[in-house]
C-alpha atoms as a PDB file:
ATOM      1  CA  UNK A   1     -46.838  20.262 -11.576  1.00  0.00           C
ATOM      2  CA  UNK A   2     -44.607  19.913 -14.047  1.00  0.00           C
ATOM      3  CA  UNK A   3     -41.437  20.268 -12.108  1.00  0.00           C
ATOM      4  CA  UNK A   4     -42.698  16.962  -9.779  1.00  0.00           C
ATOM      5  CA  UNK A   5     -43.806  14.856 -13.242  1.00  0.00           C
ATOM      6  CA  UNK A   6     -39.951  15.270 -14.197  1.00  0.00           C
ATOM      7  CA  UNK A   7     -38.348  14.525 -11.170  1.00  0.00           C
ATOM      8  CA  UNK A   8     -37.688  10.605 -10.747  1.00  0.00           C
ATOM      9  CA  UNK A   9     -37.549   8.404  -8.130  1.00  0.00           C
ATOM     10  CA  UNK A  10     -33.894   9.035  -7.251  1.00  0.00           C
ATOM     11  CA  UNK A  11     -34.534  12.495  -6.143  1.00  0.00           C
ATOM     12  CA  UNK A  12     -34.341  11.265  -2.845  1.00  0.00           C
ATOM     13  CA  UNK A  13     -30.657  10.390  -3.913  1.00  0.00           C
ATOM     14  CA  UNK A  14     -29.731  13.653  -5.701  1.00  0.00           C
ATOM     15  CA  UNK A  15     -30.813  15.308  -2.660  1.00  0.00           C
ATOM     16  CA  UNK A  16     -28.910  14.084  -0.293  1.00  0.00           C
ATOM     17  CA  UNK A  17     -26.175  13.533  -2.145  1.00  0.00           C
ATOM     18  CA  UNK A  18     -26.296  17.428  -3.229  1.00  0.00           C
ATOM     19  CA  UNK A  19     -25.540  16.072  -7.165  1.00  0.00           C
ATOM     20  CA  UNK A  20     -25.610  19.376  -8.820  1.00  0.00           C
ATOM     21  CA  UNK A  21     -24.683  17.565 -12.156  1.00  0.00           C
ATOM     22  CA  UNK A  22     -27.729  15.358 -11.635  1.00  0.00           C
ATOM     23  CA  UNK A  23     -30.034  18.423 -10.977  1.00  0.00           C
ATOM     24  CA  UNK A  24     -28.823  19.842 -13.828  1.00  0.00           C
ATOM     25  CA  UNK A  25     -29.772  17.030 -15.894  1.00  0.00           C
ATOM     26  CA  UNK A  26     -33.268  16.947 -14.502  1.00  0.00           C
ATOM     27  CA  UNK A  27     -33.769  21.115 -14.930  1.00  0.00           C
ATOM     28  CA  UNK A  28     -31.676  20.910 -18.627  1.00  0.00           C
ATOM     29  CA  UNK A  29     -35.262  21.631 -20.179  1.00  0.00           C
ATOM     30  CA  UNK A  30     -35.871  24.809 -18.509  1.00  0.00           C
ATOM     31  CA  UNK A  31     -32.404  26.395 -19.449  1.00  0.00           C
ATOM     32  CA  UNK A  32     -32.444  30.248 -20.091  1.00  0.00           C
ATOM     33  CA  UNK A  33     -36.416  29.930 -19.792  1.00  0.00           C
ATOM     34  CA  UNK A  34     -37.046  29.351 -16.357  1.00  0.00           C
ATOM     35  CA  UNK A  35     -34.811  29.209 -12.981  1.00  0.00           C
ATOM     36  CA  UNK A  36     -34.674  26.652 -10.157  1.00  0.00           C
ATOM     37  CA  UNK A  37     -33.120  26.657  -7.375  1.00  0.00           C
ATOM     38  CA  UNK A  38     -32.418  24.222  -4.508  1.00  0.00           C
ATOM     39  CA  UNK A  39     -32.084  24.724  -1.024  1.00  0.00           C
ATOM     40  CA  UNK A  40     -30.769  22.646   1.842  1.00  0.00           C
ATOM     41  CA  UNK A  41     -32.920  23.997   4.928  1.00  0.00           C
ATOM     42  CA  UNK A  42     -31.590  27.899   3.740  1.00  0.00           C
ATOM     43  CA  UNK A  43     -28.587  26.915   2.114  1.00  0.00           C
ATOM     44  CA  UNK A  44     -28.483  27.489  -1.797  1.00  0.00           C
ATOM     45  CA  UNK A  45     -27.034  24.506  -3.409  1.00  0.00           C
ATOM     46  CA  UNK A  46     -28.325  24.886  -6.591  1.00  0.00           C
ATOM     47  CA  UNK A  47     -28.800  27.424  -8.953  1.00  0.00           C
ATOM     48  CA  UNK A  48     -29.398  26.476 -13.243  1.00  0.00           C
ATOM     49  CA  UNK A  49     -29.065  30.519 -13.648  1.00  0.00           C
ATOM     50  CA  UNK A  50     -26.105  30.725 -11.214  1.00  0.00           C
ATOM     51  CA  UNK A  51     -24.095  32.981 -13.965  1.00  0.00           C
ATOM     52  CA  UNK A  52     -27.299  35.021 -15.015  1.00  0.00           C
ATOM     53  CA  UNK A  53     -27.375  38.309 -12.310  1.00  0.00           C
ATOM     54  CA  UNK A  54     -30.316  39.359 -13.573  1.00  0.00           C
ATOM     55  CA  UNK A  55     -33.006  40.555 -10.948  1.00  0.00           C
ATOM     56  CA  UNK A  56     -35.648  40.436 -12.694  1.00  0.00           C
ATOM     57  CA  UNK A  57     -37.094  36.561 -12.097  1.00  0.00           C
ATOM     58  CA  UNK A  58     -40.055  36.688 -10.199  1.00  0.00           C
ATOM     59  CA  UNK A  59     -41.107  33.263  -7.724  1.00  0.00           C
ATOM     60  CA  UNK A  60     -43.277  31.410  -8.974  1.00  0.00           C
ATOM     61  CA  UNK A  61     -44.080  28.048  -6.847  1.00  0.00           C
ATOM     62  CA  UNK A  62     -41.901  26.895  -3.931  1.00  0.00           C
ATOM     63  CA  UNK A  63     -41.841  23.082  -3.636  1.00  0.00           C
ATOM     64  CA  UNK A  64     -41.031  21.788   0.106  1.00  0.00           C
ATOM     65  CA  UNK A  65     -39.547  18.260  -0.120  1.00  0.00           C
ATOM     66  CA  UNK A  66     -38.748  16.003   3.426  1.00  0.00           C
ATOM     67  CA  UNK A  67     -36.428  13.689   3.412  1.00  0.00           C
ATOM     68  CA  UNK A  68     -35.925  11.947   7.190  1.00  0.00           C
ATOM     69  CA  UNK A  69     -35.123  15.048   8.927  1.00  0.00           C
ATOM     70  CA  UNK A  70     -34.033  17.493   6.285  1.00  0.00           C
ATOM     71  CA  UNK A  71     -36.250  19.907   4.527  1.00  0.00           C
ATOM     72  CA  UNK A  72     -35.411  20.754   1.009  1.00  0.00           C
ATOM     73  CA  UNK A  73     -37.090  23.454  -0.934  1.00  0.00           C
ATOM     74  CA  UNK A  74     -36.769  23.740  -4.528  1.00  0.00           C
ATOM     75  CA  UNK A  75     -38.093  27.105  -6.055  1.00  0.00           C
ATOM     76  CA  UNK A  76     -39.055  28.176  -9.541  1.00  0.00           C
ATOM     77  CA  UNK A  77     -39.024  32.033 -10.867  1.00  0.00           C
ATOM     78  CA  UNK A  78     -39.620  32.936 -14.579  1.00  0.00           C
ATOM     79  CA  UNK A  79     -38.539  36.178 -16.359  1.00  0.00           C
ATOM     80  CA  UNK A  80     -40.423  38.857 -15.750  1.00  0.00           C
ATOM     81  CA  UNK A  81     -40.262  41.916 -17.912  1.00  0.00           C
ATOM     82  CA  UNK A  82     -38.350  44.948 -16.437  1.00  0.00           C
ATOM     83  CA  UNK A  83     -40.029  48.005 -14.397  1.00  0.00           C
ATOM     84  CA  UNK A  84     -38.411  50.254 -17.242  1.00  0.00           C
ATOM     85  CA  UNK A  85     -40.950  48.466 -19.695  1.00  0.00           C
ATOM     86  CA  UNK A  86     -43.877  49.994 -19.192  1.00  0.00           C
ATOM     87  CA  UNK A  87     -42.410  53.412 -18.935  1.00  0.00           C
ATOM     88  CA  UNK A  88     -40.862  52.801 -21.944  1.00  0.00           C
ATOM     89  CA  UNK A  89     -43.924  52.093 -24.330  1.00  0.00           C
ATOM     90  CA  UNK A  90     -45.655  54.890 -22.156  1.00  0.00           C
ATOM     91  CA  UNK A  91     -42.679  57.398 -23.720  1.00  0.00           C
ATOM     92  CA  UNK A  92     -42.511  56.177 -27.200  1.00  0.00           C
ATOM     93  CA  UNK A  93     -46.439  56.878 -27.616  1.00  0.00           C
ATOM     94  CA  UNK A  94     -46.395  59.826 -26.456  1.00  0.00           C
ATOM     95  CA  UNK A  95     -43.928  62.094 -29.052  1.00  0.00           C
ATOM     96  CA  UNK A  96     -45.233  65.335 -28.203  1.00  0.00           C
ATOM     97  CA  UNK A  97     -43.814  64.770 -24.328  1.00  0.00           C
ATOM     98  CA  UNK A  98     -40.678  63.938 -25.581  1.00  0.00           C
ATOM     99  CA  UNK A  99     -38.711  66.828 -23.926  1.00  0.00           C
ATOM    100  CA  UNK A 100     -40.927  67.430 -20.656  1.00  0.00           C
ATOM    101  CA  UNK A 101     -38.885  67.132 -17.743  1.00  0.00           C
ATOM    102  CA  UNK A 102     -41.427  63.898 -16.767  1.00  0.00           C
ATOM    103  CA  UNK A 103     -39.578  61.962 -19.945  1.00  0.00           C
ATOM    104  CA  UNK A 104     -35.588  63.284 -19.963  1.00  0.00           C
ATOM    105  CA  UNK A 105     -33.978  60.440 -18.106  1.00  0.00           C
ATOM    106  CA  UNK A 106     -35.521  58.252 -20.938  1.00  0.00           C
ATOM    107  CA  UNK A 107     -35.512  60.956 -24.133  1.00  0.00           C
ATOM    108  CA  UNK A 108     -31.806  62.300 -23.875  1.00  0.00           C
ATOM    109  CA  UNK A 109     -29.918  58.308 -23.508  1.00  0.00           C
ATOM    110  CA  UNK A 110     -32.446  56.889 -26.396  1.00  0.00           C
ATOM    111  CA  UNK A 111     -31.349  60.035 -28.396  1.00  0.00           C
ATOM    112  CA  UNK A 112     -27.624  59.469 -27.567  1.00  0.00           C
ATOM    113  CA  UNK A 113     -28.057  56.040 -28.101  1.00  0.00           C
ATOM    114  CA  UNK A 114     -29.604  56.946 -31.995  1.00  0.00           C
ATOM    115  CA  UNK A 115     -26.865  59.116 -32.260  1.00  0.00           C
ATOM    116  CA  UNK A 116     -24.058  57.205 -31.860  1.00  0.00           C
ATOM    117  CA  UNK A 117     -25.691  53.980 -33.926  1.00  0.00           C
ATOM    118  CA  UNK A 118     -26.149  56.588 -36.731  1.00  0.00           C
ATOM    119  CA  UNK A 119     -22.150  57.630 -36.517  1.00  0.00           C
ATOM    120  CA  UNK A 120     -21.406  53.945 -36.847  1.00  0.00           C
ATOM    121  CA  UNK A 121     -23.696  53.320 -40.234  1.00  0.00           C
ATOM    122  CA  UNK A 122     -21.826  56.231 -41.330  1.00  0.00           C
ATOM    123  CA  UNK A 123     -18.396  55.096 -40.631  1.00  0.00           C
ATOM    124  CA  UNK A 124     -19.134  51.888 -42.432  1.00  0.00           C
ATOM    125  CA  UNK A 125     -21.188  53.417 -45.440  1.00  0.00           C
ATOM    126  CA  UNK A 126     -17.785  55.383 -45.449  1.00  0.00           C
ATOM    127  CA  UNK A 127     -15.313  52.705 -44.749  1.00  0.00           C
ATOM    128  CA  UNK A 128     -17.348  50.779 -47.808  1.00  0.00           C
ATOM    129  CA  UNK A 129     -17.004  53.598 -50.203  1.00  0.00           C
ATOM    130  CA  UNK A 130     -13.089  53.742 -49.593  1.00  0.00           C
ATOM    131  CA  UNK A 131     -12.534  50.134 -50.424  1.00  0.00           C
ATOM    132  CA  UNK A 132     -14.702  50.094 -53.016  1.00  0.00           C
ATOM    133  CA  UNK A 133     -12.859  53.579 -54.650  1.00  0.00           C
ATOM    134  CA  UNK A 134      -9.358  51.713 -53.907  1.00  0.00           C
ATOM    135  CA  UNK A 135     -10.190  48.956 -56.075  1.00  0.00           C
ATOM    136  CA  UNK A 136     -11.438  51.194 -58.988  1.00  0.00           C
ATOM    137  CA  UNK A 137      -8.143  52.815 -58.691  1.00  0.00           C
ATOM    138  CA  UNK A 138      -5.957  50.117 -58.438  1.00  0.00           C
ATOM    139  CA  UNK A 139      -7.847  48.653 -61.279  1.00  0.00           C
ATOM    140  CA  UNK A 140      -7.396  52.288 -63.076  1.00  0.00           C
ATOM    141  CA  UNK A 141      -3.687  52.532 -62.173  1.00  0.00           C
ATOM    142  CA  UNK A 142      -3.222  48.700 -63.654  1.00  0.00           C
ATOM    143  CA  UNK A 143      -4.314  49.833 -67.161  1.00  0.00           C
ATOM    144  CA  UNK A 144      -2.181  52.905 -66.875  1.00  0.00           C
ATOM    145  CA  UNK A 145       0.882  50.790 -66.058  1.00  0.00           C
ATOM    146  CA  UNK A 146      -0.017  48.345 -69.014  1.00  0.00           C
ATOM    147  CA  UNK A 147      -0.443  50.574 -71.079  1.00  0.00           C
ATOM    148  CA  UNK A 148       2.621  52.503 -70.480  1.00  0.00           C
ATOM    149  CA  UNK A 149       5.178  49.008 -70.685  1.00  0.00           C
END
């Protein structure tokens, strides 16, 4: 409902014309939060996610438009979550499963994945410390060079 409120008059135009610079002023408001795309009988010619891969947009409302003797469709997904999700939230509950075989391909890469994020704090609590220790001593070594001219 929404999609045929915003479209003007001059669809018609944009249509036929194929204006992919026009649609994309028309579908501007539903950047990165919904995706549209246009077809010419089957052909894609439009696509506001067109550098976004992601499978996981589910349809939501196919709008068939005439035009003389073409039919144009226009479609409209939104994100839905991943299948992963649910399994996910099911795992994290559930601590005392944790190592069953029914939970390693999700226990052993979130525990890598912990892993190496707690090697990099480390490295820059460390990296921190050393700069912070060099400018004590240079500080240190400057008084000891005064004091010594």
């Amino acid at each position: 409902y929404l999609i045929k409120n915003l479209m003007s008059s001059n669809i018609e135009k944009i249509l036929k014309e194929k204006d992919a610079q026009k649609l994309n002023q028309i579908f501007l408001i539903f950047d990165n939060k919904l995706k549209v795309e246009v077809y010419d009988e089957n052909e894609k010619f439009y696509d506001n996610q067109s550098g976004n891969g992601s499978k996981w947009f589910q349809l939501v409302e196919t709008i068939p438009i005439e035009l003389d003797s073409k039919k144009f469709q226009i479609k409209i997904y939104h994100y839905d979550k991943p299948v992963w999700y649910k399994h996910f939230f099911r795992w994290v509950k559930n601590l005392p499963q944790w190592f069953t075989s029914k939970y390693d391909y999700i226990t052993i890469p979130f525990l890598f994945f912990i892993v190496i994020w707690e090697f990099a704090i480390f490295a820059f609590l460390m990296l921190y410390k050393a700069n912070h220790e060099t400018s004590i001593l240079k500080e240190v070594l400057r008084e000891l060079n005064e004091k010594e001219s």
